[in-house]
N, C-alpha and C. Protein backbone atom coordinates (compact mmCIF):
# COMPACT_ATOMS: atom_id res chain seq x y z
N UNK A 1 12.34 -14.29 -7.90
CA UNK A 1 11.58 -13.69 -8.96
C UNK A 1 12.29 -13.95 -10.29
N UNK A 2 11.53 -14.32 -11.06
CA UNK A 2 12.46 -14.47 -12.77
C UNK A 2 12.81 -13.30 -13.41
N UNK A 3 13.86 -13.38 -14.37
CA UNK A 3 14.67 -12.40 -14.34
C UNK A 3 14.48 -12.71 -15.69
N UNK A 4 14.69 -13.77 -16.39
CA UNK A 4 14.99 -13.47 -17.60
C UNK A 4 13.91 -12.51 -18.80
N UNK A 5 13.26 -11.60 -18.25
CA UNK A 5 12.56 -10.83 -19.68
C UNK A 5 14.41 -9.47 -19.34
N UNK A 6 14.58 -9.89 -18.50
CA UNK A 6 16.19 -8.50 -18.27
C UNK A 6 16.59 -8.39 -19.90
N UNK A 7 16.96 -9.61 -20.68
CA UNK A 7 17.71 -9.57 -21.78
C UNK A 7 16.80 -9.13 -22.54
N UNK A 8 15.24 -8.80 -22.88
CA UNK A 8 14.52 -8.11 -23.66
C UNK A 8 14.32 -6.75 -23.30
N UNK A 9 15.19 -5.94 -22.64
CA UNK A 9 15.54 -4.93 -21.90
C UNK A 9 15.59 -3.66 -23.02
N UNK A 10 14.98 -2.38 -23.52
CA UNK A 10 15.80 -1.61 -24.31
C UNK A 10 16.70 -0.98 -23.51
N UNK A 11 17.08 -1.02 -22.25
CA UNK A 11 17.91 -0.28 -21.25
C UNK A 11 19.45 -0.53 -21.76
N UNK A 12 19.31 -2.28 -22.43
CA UNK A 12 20.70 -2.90 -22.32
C UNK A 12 21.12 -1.72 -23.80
N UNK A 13 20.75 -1.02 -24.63
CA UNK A 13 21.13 -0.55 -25.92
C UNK A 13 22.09 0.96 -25.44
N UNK A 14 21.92 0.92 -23.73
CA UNK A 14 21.88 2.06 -23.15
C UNK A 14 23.01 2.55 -22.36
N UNK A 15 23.92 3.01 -22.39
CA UNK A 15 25.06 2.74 -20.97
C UNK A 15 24.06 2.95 -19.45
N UNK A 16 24.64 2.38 -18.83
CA UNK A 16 24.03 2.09 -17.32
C UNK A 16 23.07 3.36 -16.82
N UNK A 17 24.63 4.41 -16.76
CA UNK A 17 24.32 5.72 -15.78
C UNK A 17 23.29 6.30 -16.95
N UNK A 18 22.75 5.98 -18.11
CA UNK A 18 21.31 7.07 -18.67
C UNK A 18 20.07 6.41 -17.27
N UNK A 19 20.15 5.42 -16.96
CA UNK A 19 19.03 4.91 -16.15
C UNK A 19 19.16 5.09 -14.34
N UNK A 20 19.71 6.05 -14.28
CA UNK A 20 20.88 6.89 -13.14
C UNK A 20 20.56 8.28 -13.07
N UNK A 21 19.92 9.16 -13.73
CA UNK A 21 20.02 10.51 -13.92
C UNK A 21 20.41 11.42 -12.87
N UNK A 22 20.94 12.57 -12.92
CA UNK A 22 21.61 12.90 -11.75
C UNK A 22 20.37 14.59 -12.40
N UNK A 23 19.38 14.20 -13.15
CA UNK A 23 18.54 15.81 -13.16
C UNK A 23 17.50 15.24 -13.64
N UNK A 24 16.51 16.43 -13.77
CA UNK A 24 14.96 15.87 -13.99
C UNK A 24 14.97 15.93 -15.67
N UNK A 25 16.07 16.11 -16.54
CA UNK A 25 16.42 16.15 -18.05
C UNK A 25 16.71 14.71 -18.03
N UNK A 26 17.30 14.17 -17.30
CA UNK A 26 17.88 13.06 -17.40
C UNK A 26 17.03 11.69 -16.96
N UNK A 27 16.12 12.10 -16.29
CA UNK A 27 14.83 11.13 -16.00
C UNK A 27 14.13 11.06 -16.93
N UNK A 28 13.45 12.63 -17.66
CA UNK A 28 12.55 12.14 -18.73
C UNK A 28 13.47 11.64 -19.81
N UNK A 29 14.78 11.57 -20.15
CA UNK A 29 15.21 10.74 -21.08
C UNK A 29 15.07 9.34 -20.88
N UNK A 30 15.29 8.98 -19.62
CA UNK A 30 15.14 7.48 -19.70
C UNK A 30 14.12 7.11 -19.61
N UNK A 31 13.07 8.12 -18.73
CA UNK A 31 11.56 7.81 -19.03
C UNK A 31 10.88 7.06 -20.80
N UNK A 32 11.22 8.17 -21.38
CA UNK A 32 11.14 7.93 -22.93
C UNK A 32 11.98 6.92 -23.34
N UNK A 33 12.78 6.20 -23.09
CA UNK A 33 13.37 4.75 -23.79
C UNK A 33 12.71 3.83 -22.80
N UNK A 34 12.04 4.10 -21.79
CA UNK A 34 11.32 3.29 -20.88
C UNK A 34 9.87 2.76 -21.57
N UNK A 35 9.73 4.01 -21.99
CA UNK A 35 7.82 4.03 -22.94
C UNK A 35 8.01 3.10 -24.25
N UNK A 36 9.44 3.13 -24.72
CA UNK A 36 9.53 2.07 -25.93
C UNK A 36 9.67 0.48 -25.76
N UNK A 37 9.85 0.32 -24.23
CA UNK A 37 10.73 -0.53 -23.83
C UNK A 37 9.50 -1.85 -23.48
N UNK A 38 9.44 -3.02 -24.42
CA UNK A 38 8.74 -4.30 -24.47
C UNK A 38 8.72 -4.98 -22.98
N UNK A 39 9.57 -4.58 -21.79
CA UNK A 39 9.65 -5.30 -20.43
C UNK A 39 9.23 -4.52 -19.83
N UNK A 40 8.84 -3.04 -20.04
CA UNK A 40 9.13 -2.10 -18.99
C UNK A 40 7.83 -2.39 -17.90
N UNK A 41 6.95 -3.13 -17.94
CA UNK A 41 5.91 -3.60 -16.89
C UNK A 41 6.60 -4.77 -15.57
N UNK A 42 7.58 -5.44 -16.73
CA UNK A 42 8.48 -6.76 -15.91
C UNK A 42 9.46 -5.90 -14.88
N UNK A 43 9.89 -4.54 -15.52
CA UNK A 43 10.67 -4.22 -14.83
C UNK A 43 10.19 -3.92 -13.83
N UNK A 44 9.19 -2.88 -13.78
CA UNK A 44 8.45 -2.10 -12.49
C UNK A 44 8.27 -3.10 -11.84
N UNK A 45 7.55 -4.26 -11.85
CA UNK A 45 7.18 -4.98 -10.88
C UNK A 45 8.60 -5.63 -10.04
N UNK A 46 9.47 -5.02 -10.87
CA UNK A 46 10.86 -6.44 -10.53
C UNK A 46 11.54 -5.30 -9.31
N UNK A 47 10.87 -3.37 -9.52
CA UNK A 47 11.69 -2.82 -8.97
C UNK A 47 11.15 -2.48 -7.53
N UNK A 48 9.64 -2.69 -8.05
CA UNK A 48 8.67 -2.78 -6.62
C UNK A 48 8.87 -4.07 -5.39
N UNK A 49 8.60 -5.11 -6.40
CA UNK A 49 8.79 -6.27 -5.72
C UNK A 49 10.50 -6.33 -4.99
N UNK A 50 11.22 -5.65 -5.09
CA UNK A 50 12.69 -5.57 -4.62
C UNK A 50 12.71 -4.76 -3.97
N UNK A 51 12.27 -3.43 -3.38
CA UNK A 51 12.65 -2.61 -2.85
C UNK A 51 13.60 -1.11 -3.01
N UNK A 52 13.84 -1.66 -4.78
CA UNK A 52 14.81 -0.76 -5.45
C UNK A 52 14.90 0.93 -5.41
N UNK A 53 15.56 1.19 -4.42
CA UNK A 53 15.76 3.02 -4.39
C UNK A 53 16.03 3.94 -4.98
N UNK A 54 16.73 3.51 -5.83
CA UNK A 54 17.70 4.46 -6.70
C UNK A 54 17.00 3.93 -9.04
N UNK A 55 17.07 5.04 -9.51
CA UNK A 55 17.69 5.20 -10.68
C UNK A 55 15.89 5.23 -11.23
N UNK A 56 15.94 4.80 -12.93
CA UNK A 56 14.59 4.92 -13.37
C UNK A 56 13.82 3.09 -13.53
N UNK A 57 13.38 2.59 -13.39
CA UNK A 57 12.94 1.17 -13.76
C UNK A 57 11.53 1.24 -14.19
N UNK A 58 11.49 0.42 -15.37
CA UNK A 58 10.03 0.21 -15.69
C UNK A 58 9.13 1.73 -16.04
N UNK A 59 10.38 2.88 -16.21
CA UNK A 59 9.77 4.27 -16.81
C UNK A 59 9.20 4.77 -15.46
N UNK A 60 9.55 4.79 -13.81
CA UNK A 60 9.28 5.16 -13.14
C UNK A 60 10.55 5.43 -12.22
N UNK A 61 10.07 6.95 -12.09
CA UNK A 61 11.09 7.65 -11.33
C UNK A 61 11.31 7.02 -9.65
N UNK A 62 12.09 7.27 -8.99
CA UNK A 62 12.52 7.03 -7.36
C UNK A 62 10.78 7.51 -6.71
N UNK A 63 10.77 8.77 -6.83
CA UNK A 63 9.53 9.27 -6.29
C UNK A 63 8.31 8.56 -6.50
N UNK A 64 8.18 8.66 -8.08
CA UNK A 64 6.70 7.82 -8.37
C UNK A 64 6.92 6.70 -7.70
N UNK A 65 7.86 5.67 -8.03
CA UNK A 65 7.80 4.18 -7.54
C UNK A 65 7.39 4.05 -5.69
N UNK A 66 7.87 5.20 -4.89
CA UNK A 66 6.99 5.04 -3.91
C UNK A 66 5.63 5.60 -3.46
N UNK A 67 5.41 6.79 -4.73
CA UNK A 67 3.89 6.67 -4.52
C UNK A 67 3.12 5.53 -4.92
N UNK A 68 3.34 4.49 -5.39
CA UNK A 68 3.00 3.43 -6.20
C UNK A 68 2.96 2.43 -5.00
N UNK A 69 4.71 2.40 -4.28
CA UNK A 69 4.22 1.36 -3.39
C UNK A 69 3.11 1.33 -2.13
N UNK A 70 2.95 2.86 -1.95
CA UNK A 70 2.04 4.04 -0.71
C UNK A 70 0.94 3.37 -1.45
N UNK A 71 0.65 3.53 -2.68
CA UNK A 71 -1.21 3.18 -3.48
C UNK A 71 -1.26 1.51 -2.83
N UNK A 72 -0.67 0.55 -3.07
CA UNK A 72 -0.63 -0.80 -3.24
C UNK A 72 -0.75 -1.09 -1.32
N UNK A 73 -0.02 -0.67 -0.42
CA UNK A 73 -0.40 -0.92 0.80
C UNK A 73 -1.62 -0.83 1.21
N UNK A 74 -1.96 0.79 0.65
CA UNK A 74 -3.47 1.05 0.81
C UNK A 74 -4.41 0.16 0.14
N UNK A 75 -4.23 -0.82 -1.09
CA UNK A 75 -5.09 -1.35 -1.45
C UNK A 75 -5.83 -0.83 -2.76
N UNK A 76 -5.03 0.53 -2.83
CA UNK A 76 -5.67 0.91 -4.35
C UNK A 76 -4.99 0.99 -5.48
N UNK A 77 -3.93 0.61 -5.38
CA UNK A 77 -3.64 -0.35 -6.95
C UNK A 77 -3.00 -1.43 -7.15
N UNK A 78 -3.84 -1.89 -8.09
CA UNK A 78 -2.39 -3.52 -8.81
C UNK A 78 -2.35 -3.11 -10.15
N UNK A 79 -0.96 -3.16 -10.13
CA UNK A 79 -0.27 -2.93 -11.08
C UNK A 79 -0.76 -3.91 -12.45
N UNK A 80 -0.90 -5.34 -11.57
CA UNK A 80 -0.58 -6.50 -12.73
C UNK A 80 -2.23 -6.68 -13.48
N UNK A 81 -2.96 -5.56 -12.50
CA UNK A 81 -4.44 -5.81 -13.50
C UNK A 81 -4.43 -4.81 -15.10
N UNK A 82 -3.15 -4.06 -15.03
CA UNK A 82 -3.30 -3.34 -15.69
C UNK A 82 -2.87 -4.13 -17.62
């Protein structure tokens, strides 16, 4: 999968662990630099398409990202029509 939109990232302006939260204060913060963030569609797909467990990507929490992948098995959403 291509990687390079990573360097158009607002995450990189960010130390690591904000995209790590260890509370639900700390998710909607990165949520919100996620909503500003010019890749954050490249990311989700980069975190879906990977299997990624942990932290926030593409402005989606651990939880959401597997209700997301639960919608897409079933057939009721693509992401990339959006």
């Amino acid at each position: 999968m291509n990687t390079e939109w990573m360097v158009e990232g607002k995450c990189r302006e960010y130390p690591a662990g904000t995209f790590f939260p260890q509370d639900g204060t700390g998710v909607i913060k990165a949520q919100k630099i996620c909503a500003t963030c010019p890749v954050a569609q490249e990311c989700l797909e980069y975190a879906l398409a990977n299997h990624i467990e942990h932290g926030i990507w593409g402005g989606a929490s651990e939880r959401e990202r597997r209700r997301l992948q639960r919608a897409r098995r079933r057939g009721l959403l693509d992401l990339r029509a959006s």
